[in-house]
Every structure is written in C-alpha cells, then in structure tokens.
Protein backbone atom coordinates (compact mmCIF):
# COMPACT_ATOMS: atom_id res chain seq x y z
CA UNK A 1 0.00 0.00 0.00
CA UNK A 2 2.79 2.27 -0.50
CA UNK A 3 0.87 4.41 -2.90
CA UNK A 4 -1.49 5.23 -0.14
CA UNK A 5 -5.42 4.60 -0.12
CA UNK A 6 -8.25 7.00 -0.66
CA UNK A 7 -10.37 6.52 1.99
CA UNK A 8 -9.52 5.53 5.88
CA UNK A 9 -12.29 5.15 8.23
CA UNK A 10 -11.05 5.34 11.98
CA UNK A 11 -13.75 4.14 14.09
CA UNK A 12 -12.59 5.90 18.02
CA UNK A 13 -10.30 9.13 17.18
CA UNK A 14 -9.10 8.99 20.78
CA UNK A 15 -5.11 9.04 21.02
CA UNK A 16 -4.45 5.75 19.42
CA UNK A 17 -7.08 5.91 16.59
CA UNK A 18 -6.23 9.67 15.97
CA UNK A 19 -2.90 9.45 16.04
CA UNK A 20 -2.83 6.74 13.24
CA UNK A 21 -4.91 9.19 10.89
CA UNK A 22 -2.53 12.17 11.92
CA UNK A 23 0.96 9.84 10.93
CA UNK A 24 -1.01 8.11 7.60
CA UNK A 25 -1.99 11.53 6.63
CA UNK A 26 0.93 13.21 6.68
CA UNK A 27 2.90 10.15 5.06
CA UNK A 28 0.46 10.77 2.45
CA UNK A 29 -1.03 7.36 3.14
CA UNK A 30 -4.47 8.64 3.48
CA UNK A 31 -6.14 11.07 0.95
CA UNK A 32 -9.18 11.06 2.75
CA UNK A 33 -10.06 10.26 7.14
CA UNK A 34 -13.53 9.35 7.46
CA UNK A 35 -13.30 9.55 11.55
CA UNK A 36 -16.73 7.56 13.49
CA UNK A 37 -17.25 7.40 17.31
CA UNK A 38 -20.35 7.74 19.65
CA UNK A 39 -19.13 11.17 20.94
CA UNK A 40 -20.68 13.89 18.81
CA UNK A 41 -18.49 16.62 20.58
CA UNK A 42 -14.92 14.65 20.40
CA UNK A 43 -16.06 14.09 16.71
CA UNK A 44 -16.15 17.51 16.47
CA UNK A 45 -13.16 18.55 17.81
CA UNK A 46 -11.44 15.88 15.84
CA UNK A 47 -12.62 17.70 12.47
CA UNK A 48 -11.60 21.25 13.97
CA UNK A 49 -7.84 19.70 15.04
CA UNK A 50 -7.76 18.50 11.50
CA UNK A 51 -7.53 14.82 12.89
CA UNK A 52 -10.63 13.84 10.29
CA UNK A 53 -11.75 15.21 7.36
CA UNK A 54 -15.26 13.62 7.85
CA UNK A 55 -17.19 12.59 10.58
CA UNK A 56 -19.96 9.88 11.28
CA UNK A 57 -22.18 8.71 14.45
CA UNK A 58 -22.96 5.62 11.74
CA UNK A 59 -20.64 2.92 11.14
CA UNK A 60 -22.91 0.87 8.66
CA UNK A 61 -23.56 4.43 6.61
CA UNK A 62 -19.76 4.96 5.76
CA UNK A 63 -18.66 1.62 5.81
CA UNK A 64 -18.98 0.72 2.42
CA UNK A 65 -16.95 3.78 1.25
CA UNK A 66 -13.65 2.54 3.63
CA UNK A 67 -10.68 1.32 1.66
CA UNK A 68 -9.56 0.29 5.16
CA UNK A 69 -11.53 0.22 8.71
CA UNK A 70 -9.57 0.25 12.05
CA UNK A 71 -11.32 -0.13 15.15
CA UNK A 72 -9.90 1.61 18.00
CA UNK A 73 -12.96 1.70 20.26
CA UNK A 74 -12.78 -0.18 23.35
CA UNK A 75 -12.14 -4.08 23.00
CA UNK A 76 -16.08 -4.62 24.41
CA UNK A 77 -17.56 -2.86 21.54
CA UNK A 78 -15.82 -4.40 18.41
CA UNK A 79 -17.99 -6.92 18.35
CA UNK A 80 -21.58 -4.55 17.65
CA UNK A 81 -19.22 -2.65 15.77
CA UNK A 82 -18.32 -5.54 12.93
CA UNK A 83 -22.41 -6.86 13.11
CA UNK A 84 -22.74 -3.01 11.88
CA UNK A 85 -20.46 -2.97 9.09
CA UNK A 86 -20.34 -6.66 7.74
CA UNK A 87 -23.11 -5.92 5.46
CA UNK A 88 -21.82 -2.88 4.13
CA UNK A 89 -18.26 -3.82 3.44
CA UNK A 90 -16.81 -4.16 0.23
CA UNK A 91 -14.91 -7.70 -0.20
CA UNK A 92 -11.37 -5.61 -0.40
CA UNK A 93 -11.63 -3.52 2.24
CA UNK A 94 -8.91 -4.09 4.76
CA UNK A 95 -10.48 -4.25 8.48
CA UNK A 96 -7.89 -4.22 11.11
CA UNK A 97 -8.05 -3.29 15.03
CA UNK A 98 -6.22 -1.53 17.87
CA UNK A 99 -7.32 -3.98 20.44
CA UNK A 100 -4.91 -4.57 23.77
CA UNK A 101 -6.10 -8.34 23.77
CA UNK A 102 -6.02 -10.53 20.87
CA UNK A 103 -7.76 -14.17 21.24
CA UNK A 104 -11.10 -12.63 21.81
CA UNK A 105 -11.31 -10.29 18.89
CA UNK A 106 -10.08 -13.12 16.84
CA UNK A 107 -13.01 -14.52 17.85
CA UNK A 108 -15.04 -11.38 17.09
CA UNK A 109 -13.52 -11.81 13.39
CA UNK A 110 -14.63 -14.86 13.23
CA UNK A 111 -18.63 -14.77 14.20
CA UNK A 112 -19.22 -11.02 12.85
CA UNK A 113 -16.82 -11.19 9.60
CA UNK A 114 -16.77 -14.52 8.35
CA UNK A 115 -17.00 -13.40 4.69
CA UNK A 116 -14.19 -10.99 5.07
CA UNK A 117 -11.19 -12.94 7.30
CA UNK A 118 -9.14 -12.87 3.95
CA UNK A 119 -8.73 -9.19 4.70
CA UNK A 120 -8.76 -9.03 8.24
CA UNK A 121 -5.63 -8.26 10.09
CA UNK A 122 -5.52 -8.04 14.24
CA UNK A 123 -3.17 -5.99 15.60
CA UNK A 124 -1.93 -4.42 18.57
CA UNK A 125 0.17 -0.80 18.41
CA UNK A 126 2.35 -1.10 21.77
CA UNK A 127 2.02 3.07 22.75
CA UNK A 128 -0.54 4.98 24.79
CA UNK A 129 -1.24 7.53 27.67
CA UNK A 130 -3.55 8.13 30.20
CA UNK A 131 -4.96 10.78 27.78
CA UNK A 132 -7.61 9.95 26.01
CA UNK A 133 -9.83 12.19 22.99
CA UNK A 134 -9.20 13.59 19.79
CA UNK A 135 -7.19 16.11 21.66
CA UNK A 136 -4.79 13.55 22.71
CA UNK A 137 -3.95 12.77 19.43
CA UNK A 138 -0.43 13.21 17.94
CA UNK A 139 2.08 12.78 15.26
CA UNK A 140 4.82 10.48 15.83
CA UNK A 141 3.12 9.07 18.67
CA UNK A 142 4.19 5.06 16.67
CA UNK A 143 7.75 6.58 16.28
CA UNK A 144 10.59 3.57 17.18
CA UNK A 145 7.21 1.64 18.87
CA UNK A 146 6.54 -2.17 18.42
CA UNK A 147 3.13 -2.46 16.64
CA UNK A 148 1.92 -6.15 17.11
CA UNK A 149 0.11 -8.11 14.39
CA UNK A 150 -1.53 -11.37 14.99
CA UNK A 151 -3.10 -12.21 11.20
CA UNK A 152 -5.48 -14.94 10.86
CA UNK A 153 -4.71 -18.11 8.84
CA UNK A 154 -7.55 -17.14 6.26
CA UNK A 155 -5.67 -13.34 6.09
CA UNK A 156 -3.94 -12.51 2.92
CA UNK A 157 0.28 -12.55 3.29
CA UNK A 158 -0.24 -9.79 0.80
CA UNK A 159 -3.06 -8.00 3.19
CA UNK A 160 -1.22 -8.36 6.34
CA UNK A 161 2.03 -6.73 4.63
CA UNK A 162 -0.32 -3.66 3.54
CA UNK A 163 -1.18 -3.13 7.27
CA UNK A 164 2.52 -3.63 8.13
CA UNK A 165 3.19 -1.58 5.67
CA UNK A 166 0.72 1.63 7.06
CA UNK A 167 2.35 1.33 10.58
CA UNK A 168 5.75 1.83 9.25
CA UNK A 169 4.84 4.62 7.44
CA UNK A 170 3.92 6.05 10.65
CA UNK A 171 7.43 4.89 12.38
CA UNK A 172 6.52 1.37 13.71
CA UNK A 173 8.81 -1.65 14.37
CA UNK A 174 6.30 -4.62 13.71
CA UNK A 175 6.17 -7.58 15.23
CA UNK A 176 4.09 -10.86 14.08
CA UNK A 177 2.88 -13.67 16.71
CA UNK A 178 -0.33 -15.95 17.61
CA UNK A 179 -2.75 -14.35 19.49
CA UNK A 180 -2.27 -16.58 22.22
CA UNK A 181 0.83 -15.89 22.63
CA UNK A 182 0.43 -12.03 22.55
CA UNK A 183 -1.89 -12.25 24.65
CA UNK A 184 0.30 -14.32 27.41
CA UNK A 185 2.95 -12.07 27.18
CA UNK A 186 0.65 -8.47 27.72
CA UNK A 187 -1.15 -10.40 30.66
CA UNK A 188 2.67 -9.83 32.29
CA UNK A 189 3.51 -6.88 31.21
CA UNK A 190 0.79 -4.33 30.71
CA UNK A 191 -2.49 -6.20 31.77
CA UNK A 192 -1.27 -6.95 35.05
CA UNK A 193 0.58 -3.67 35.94
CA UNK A 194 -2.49 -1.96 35.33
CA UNK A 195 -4.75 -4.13 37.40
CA UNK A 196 -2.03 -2.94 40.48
CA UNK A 197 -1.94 0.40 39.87
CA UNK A 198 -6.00 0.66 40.03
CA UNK A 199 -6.02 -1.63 43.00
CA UNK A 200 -3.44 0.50 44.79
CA UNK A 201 -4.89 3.57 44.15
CA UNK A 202 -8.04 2.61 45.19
CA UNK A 203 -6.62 1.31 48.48
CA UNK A 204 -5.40 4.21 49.73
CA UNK A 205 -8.90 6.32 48.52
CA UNK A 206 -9.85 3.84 50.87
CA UNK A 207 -8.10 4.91 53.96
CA UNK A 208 -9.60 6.98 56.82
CA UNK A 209 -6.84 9.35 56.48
CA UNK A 210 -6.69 8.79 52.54
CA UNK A 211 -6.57 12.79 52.39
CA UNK A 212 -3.25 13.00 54.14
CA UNK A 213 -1.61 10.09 52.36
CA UNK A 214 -2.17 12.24 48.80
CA UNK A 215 -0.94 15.44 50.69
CA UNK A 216 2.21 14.02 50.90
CA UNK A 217 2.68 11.51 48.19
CA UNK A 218 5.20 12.67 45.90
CA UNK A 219 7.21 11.15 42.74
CA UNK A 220 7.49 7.27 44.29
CA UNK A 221 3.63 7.43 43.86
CA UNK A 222 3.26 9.47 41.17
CA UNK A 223 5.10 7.02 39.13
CA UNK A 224 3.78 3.88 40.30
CA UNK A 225 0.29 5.28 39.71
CA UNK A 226 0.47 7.18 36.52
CA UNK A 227 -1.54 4.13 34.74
CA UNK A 228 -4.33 4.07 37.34
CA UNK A 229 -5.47 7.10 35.10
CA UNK A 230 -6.41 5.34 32.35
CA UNK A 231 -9.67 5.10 30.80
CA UNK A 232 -11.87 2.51 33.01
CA UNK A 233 -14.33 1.07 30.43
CA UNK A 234 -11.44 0.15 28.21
CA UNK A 235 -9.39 -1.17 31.26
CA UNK A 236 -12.18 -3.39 32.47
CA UNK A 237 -12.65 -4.56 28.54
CA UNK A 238 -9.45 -5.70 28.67
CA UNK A 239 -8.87 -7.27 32.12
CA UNK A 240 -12.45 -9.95 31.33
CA UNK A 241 -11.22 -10.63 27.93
CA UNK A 242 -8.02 -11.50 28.71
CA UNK A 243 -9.00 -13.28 32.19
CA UNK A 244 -7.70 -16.49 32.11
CA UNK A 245 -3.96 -15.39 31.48
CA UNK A 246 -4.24 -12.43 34.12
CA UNK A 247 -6.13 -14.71 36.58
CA UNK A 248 -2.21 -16.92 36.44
CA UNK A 249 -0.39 -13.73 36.52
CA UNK A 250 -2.13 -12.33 39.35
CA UNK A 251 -1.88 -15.90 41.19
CA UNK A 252 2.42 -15.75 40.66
CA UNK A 253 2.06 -11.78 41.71
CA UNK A 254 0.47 -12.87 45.26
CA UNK A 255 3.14 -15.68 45.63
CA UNK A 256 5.75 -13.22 45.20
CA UNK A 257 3.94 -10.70 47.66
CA UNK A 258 3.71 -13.72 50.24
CA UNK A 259 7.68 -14.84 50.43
CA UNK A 260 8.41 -10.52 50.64
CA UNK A 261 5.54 -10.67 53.56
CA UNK A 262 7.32 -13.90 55.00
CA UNK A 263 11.14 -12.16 54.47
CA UNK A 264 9.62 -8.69 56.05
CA UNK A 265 7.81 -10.87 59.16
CA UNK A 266 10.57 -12.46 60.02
CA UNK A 267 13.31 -9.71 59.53
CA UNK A 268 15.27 -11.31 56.75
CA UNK A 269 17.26 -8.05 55.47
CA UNK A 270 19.40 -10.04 53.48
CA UNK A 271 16.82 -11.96 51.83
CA UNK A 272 15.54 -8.86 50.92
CA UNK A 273 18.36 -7.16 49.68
CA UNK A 274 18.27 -10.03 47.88
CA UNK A 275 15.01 -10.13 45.86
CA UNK A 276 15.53 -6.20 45.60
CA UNK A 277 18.97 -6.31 43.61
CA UNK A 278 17.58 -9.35 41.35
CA UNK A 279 15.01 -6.80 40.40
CA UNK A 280 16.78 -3.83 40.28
CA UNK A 281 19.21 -5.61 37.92
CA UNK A 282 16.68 -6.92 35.61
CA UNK A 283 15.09 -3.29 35.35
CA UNK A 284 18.21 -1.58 34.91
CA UNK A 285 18.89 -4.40 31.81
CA UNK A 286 15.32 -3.64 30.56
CA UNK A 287 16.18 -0.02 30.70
CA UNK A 288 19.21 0.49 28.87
CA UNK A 289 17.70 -0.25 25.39
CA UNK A 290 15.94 2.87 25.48
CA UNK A 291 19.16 4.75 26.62
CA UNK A 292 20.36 3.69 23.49
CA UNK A 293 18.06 4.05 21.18
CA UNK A 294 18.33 7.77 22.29
C-alpha cells in the first residue's frame, strides 16, 4: 500500500485511533479520514484539530466507502461494531483493530466477519497515555514503537504486509505472533501492571486518612500510579477478555507478595536485599535499550 489509499475510516479518534490518521496523513497514506465514534463533541473537535476530514455517528452508513476500517474503540464494543459494518463492506476492504487483547477479537472476526477474514488483520500498536480524545492525538506518537500483528490463517500474506506496511509509514517496528501468545505475554507486562496500579490507588482512597496520604505523596507514587489514570471502560474490557492469562499472573504476583511478607515478618534483610537487587538488575537491563536508542 505504498501508494497510499483514498479513503480511511477510523472508528474511536481517541489518542491511538487519531494518532494513526494524523501519521497516515501526513505520510500521504491517506487522501481522505472518514473519523466515526459515539461522541458527537470529540467528533467535532477531531474535524476542527484537523484529525478527520469527515465525521460519522454511523458505522454501517460509511462503511462501504472505507478502503480500510480500524477499530480503536474499546475491545467490548468491536464486536456490535463488525455486526454493523459486515453488510456494508466491500470484499477488499482491509479491516484491522487496535485492540490490547487478541484471542477474543479473533473470535469477534470470526462470528461477525466470516465473509471478510481474507482481509482481516488483528493488531496491537504497543504506545498509549492516560490521555484519552481527539485532543490527545499526535504525530509520531508510533515513532521507534513495536506495533503487534496477529493475522489470521484465512488473512492474505499480501493483506497483512499492507497493514505492516501503514504502521511503518507512521514509524513502527512490527512484530508478528499468535494471538495466544500475545496475549500471554501483555497479561505480564501491561495487563497486570495496570490491574495494580488501580487496586493500589483505590486502596489508599480507601483509607480513613486517605486525604493525608495524597498530601504528601510525591514522585514514588506518582510514578507507580500514573496508569491508574487510564480510561476505566477500556481497562475493564481488557482485564475480562483476557481473564484467564491475568487470573495466572495475578496468582504468581500474590506468591511473590507472600515470600516478601514472609522475608519482612521475620526480619530477613538479606533476603531482601536479595530479591531487591535481582530486580533492580533486571530493570536496569530492561532499561538500557531505550538509553540507546536515544
């Protein structure tokens, strides 16, 4: 697709949707940025920012005139989403997704698309904020990011090269696995996290001097936290359709919390010490790959 498409419909121009539009657009990727969400006011402001170039409240209206669709809405409304558009879809048009989790909107392909799997490609772009809205949208946001694609058997080597081919235009690395095992490995590493931060957060709200703790929490928390800002109807989306991996990651998470609780009852410093370098060492390792890249 390197001479670009006329028509891209974005279906969520929040920061991950919108930013795609903003980086395809100025690749000259996209002549034209059809942009479709349930907000009439962010669609709006998406068309003043110059995000879109059209806006729609109706999927199944501007379907038909997408040379590609990506759906960046929440992971729990794909599925009303592709019932919407399945009869309006061309048999070319390219429908690909932003989801976080992959095995259930495989599924969603599946029951809502059947006709079109040839041309469907899953995908996951590895960036985000806890801003959300047409506002949040930026170039260069997939600059030097992973983008994830999980294609089906039934999808196209050809059509799964054209969607690798739009997120490098917008500065992606890509990255191909099974959905199973994406969704595995984001159950560790970004599911998980999140599901700490929110608990944390809301543990301390929960405090009869909750007021005071926030008076003098400083960086420490405001680091540790910054995810617990993220949108909660996506969040929750994600954690129940990725459940049975983040149910086993949560399990080894409260093991590890038990032996620190064990170490800290019984006044092991140097088992501590420990467990605290073996992490600090594996950060510092994860770290440095960025502090090279710069």
């Amino acid at each position: 697709m390197q001479q670009g498409m006329d028509t891209l419909v974005v279906v969520g121009v929040g920061l991950i949707g919108g930013s795609f539009a903003l980086s395809l657009k100025r690749a000259g990727m996209a002549r034209h940025v059809i942009g479709v969400g349930r907000t009439r006011e962010n669609l709006e402001r998406a068309l003043e920012l110059g995000v879109v170039d059209e806006i729609s409240q109706d999927l199944a209206e501007v379907a038909g005139r997408a040379d590609l669709v990506l759906l960046a809405s929440p992971v729990g409304q794909m599925g009303a989403l592709m019932a919407a558009m399945a009869p309006r879809l061309r048999p070319e048009t390219v429908v690909t997704d932003a989801g976080s989790t992959k095995g259930d909107v495989v599924e969603l392909y599946r029951r809502h698309l059947p006709d079109q799997l040839a041309h469907c490609v899953p995908a996951h772009p590895i960036a985000g904020s806890d801003l959300s809205g047409a506002a949040a949208a930026q170039y260069g946001l997939y600059e030097n990011r992973k983008v994830v694609l999980t294609p089906l058997p039934e999808t196209l080597p050809s059509v799964a090269e054209r969607v690798a081919a739009l997120w490098r235009a917008c500065g992606a690395e890509i990255h191909c696995m099974t959905a199973q095992e994406h969704d595995a490995v984001f159950a560790t590493v970004s599911h998980l996290p999140h599901l700490l931060a929110f608990a944390y957060v809301d543990m301390v709200a929960g405090k009869a001097d909750a007021e005071r703790c926030f008076d003098f929490a400083a960086t420490g928390f405001r680091d540790f936290t910054r995810i617990a800002g993220s949108h909660p109807e996506m969040w929750t989306d994600i954690s129940l359709a990725n459940r049975d991996a983040l149910l086993e990651e949560l399990d080894r998470y409260r093991a590890g919390l038990d032996q620190l609780r064990q170490m800290l009852a019984a006044g092991d410093g140097e088992r501590l010490a420990e467990r605290f370098g073996a992490a600090r060492g594996a950060r510092t390792r994860w770290h440095q790959q960025f502090m090279r890249k710069g």
